[in-house]
Protein backbone atom coordinates (compact mmCIF):
# COMPACT_ATOMS: atom_id res chain seq x y z
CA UNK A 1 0.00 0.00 0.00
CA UNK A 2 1.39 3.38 -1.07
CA UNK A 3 2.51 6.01 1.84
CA UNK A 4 -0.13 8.28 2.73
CA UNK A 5 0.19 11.85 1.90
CA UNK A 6 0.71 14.04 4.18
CA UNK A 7 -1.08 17.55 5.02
CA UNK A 8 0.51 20.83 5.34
CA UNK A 9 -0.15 23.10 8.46
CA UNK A 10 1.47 25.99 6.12
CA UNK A 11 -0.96 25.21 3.33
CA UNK A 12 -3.53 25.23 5.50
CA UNK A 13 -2.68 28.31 7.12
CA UNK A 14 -2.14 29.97 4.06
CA UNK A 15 -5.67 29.24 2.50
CA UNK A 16 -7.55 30.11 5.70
CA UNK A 17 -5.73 33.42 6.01
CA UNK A 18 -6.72 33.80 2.39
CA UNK A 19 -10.39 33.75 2.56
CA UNK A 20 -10.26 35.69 6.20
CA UNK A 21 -10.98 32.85 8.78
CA UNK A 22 -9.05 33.32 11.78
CA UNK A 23 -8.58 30.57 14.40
CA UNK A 24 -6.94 30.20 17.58
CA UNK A 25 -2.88 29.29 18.18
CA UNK A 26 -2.76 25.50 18.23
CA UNK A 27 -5.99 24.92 16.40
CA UNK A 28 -4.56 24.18 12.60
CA UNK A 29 -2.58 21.14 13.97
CA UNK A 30 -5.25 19.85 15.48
CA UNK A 31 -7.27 20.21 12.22
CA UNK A 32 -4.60 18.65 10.60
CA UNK A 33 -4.32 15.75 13.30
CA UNK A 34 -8.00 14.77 12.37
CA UNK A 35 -7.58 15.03 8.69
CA UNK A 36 -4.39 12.73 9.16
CA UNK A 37 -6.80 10.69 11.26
CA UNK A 38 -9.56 10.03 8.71
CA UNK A 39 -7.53 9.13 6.18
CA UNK A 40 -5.58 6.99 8.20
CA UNK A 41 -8.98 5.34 9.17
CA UNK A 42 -10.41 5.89 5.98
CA UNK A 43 -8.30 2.36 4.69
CA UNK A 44 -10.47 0.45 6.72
CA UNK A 45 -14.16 2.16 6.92
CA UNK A 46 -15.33 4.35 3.98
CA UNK A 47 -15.29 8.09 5.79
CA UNK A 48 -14.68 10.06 2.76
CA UNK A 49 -14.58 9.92 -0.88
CA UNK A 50 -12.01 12.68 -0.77
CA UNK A 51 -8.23 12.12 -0.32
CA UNK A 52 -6.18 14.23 -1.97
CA UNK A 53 -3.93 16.65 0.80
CA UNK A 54 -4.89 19.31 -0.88
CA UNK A 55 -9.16 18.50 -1.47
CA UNK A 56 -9.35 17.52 2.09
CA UNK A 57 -8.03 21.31 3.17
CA UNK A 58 -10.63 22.97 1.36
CA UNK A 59 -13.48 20.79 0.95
CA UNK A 60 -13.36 19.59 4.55
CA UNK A 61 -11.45 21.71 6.66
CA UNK A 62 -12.21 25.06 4.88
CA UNK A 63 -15.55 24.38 3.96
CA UNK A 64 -16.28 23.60 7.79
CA UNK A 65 -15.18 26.14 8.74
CA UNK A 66 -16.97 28.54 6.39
CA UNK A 67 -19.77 28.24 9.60
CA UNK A 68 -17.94 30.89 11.91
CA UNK A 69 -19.06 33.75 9.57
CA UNK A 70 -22.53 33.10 11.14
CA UNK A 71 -20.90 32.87 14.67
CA UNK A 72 -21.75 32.86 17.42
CA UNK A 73 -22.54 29.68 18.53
CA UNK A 74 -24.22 29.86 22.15
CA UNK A 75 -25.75 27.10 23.89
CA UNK A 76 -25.08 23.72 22.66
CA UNK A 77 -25.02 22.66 18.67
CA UNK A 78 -25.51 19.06 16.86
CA UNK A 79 -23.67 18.06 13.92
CA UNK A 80 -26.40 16.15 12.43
CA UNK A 81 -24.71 13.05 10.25
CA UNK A 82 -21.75 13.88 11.48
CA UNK A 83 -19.64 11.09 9.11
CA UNK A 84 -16.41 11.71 9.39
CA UNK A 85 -16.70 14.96 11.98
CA UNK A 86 -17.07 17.72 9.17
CA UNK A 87 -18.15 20.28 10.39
CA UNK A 88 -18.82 19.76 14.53
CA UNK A 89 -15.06 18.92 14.72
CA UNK A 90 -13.50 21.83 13.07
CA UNK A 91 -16.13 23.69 14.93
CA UNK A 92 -15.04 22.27 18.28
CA UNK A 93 -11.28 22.83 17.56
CA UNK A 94 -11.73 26.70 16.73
CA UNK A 95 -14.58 27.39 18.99
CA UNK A 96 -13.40 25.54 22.34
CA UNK A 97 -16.39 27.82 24.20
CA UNK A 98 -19.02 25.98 21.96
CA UNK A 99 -20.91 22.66 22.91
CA UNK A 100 -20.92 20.22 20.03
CA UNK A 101 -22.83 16.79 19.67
CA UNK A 102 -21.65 15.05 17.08
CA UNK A 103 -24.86 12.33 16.09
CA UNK A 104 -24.04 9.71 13.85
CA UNK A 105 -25.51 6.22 13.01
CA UNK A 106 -22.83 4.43 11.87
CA UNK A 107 -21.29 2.45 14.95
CA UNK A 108 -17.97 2.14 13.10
CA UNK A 109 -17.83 6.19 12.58
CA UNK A 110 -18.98 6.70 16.01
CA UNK A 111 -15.57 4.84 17.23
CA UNK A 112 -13.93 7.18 14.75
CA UNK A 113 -15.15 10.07 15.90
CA UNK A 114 -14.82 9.37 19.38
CA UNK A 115 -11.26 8.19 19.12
CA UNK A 116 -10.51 11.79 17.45
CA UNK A 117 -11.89 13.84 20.61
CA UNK A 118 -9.63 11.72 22.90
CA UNK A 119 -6.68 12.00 21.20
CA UNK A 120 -7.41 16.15 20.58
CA UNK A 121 -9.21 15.99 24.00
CA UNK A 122 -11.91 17.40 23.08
CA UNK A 123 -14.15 18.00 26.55
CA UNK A 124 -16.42 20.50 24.51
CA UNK A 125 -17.82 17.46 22.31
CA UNK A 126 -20.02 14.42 22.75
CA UNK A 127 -20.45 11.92 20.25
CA UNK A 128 -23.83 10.12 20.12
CA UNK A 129 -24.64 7.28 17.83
CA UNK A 130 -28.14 7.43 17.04
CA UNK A 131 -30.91 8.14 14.49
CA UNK A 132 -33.98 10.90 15.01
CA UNK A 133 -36.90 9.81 16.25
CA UNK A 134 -39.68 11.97 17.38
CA UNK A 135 -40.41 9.20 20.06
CA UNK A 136 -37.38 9.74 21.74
CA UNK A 137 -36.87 13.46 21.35
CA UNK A 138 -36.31 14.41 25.48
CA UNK A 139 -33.13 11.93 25.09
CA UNK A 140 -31.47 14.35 22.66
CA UNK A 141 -32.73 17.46 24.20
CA UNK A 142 -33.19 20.68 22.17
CA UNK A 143 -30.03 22.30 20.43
CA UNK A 144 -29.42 26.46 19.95
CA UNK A 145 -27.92 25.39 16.41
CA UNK A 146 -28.01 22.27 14.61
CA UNK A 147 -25.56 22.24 11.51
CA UNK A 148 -25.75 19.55 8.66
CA UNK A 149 -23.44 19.19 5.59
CA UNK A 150 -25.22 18.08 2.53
CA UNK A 151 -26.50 14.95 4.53
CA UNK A 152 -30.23 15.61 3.25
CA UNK A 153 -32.07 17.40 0.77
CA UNK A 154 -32.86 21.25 2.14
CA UNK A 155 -36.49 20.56 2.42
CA UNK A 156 -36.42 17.19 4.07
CA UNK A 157 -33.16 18.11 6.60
CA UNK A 158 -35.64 21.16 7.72
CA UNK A 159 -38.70 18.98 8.08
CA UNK A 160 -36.27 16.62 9.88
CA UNK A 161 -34.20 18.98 11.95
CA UNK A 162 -36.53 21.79 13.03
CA UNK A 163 -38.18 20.12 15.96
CA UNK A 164 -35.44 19.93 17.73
CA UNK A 165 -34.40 23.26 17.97
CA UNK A 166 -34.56 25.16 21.26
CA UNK A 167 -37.28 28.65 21.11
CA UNK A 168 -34.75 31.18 19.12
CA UNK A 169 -32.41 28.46 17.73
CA UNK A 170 -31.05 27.65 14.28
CA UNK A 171 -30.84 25.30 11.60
CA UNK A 172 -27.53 25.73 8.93
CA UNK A 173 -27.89 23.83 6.07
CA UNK A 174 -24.65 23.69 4.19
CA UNK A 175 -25.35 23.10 0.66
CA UNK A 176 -23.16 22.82 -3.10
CA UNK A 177 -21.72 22.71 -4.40
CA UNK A 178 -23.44 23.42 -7.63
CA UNK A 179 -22.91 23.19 -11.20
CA UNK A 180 -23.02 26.83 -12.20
CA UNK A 181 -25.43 25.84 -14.92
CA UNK A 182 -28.29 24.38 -12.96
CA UNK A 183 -27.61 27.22 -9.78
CA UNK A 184 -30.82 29.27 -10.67
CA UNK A 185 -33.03 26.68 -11.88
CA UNK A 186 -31.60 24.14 -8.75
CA UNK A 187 -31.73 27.24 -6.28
CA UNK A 188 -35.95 27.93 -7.21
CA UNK A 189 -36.48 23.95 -6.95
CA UNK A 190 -35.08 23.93 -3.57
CA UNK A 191 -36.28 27.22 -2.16
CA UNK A 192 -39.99 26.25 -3.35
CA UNK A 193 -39.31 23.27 -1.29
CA UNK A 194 -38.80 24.93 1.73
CA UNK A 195 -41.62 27.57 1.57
CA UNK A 196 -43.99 24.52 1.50
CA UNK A 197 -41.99 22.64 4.28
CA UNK A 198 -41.51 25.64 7.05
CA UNK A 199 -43.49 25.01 10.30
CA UNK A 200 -45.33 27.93 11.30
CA UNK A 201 -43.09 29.47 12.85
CA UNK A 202 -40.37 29.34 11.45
CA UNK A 203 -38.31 31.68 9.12
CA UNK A 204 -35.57 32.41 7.35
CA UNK A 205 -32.39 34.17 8.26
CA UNK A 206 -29.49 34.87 6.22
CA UNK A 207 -28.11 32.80 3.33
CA UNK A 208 -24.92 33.50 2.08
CA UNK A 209 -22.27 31.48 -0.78
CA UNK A 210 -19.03 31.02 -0.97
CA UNK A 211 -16.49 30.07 -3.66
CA UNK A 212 -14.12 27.66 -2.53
CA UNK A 213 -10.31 28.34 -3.12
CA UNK A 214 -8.22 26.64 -6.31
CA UNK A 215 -11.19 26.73 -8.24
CA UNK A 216 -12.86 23.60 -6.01
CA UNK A 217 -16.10 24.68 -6.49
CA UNK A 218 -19.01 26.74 -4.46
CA UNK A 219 -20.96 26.34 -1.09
CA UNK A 220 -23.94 28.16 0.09
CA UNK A 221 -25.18 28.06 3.63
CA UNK A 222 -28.81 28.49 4.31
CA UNK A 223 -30.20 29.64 8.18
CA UNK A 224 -33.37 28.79 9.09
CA UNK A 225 -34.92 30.22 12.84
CA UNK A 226 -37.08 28.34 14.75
CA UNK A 227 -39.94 29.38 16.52
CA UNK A 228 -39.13 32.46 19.43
């Protein structure tokens, strides 16, 4: 088996300084000590599709951490589907005020994720194998912000996801990215979508896209409010 690439702090510095995300001293080694972690992993269990050094910086690290322009993040926050810990970790490494729950259903990704919070010691972060169920919603508890990275389609995550969101709270649904040539017509399909799925209630906030360094693309993030 070939030697495994590895990932540059500098490059990763570099890129984040670029598109004006600042983090705290110490936190881009730990980013880059759970990137080296999935794809470590990732010859065993299927965490990411994505391997390339230099795709895993931006459309992993970066792209998590594209979330802090809609900081802050009060009270405590589930990374719905978390997979291989895009975004809660990243999110947990920059903001170490912030309460994460990573929930995932995949037993074999749950001992993933878990082993990554030891080793970064991550006391900010839970990890919680489970699925949704309305039946067992007190377990969970409500959540000030739930985040989820393309894990459903926009109208279904917020039909999903909503209910569990505290009075005030948020849903982020990180979308993209797109193929410029079906953005509009994609963007109507999905808003119309949404109109029809919104509990009363609810609303929208801010939505706001990004390009993605080295040409890798777009992402657009989506805020929905819950009910006050």
């Amino acid at each position: 088996m070939p030697a495994m690439r590895t990932i540059a702090s500098e490059e990763l510095s570099t890129l984040l300084s670029g598109v004006g995300i600042s983090v705290p001293e110490g936190a881009v080694s730990k980013l880059v000590r759970h990137a080296e972690e999935m794809l470590h992993w990732n010859r065993s269990i299927r965490l990411t599709a994505i391997t390339a050094p230099e795709e895993v910086v931006v459309k992993h690290i970066l792209d998590s951490l594209l979330l802090l322009s809609f900081s802050p993040f009060p009270g405590r926050t589930m990374d719905f589907g978390s997979g291989a810990g895009y975004p809660g970790i990243p999110l947990a490494i920059v903001l170490p005020e912030a309460r994460l729950v990573l929930l995932e259903s995949s037993g074999k990704k749950c001992a993933f994720l878990s082993r990554v919070c030891a080793m970064l010691s991550l006391g900010n972060t839970e990890v919680i194998r489970g699925r949704l169920d309305p039946r067992n919603r007190a377990l969970l508890g409500l959540f000030e912000q739930i985040v989820t990275r393309a894990t459903l389609p926009p109208g279904e995550a917020a039909s999903l996801l909503l209910p569990y969101l505290a009075p005030g709270g948020r849903l982020l649904l990180m979308t993209g990215p797109r193929k410029e040539g079906r953005r509009r017509e994609k963007g109507l399909e999905e808003a119309s979508v949404l109109e029809a799925g919104l509990p009363s209630g609810a609303a929208y906030g801010r939505s706001q896209r990004f390009s993605l360094p080295l040409g890798m693309g777009s992402r657009e993030i989506r805020e929905i409010k819950g009910r006050s």
